[in-house]
Structures are given as structure tokens and as C-alpha cells.
Protein backbone atom coordinates (compact mmCIF):
# COMPACT_ATOMS: atom_id res chain seq x y z
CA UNK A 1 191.38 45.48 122.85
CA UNK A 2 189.63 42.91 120.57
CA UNK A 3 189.02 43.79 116.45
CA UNK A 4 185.65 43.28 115.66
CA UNK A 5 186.44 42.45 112.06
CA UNK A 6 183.19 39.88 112.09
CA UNK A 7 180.83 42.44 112.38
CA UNK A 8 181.87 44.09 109.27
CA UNK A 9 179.67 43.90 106.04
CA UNK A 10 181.99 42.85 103.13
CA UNK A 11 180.48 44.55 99.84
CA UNK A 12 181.52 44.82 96.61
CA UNK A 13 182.47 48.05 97.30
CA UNK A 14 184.79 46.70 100.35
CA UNK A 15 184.23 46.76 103.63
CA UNK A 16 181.47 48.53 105.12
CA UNK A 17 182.04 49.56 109.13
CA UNK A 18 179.57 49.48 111.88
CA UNK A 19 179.03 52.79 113.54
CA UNK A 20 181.07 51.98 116.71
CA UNK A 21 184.28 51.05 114.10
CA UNK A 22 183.53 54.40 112.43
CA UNK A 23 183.29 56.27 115.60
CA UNK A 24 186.79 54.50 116.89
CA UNK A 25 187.99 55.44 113.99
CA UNK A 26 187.07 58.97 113.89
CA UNK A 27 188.78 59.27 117.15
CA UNK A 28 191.98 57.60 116.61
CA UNK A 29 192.13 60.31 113.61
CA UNK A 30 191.50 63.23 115.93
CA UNK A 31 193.79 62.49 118.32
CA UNK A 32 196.83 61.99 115.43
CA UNK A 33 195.79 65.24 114.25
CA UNK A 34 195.94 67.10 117.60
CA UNK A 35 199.16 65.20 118.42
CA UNK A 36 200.85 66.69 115.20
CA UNK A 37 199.48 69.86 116.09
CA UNK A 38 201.51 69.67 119.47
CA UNK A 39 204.33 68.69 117.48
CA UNK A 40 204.36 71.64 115.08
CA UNK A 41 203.60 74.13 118.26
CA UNK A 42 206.74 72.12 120.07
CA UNK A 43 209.20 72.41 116.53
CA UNK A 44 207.84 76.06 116.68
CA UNK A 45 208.29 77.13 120.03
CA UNK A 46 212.03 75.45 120.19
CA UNK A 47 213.07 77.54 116.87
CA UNK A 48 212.11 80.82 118.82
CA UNK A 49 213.40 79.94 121.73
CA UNK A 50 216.58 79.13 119.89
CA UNK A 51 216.81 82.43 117.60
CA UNK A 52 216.19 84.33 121.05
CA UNK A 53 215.08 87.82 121.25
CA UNK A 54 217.61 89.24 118.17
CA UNK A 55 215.07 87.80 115.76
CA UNK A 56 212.50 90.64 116.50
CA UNK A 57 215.32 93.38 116.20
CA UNK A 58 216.79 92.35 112.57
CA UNK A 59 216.55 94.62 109.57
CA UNK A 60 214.15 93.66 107.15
């Protein structure tokens, strides 16, 4: 895996990305979001499993 950092545009504004660094990008951001997703289901799923069935059966 290479960067491509020469085929940036530097603006004032900063650096302006080509589509393929924007697309890259875009993905690497999806699949962090989906991986903390699993994460959160995981955390979830262990707390359940670790409260057991009593948790359903406790007065409110």
C-alpha cells in the first residue's frame, strides 16, 4: 500500500482529495463504524448472557 499524497491538490483551503482518496476513505470509515457496531452487539450480548435469565423475572 503506497500514499498517493502527490496527487493531492494543496489549496488554500487545505488539501483537496482525488476521488479514489475520498472513496478509500469513505470505506476505511464504514468499516470502523460497522466494527464498533460488532463491538457494542458483543459488550451487549456478554452483559445478558451474564445477568442470565433472572433479569426478565425481576420486579419492576
Amino acid at each position: 500500500m503506497t500514499l498517493q499524497i502527490a496527487e493531492s491538490i494543496m489549496t488554500e483551503d487545505g488539501i483537496k482529495l482525488t476521488e479514489e482518496q475520498k472513496k478509500r476513505r469513505r470505506g476505511r470509515s464504514i468499516a470502523i463504524g460497522l466494527a464498533l457496531a460488532a463491538l457494542v452487539a458483543v459488550f451487549y450480548a456478554v452483559t445478558i448472557i451474564k445477568l442470565g435469565p433472572g433479569v426478565l423475572e425481576r420486579p419492576l
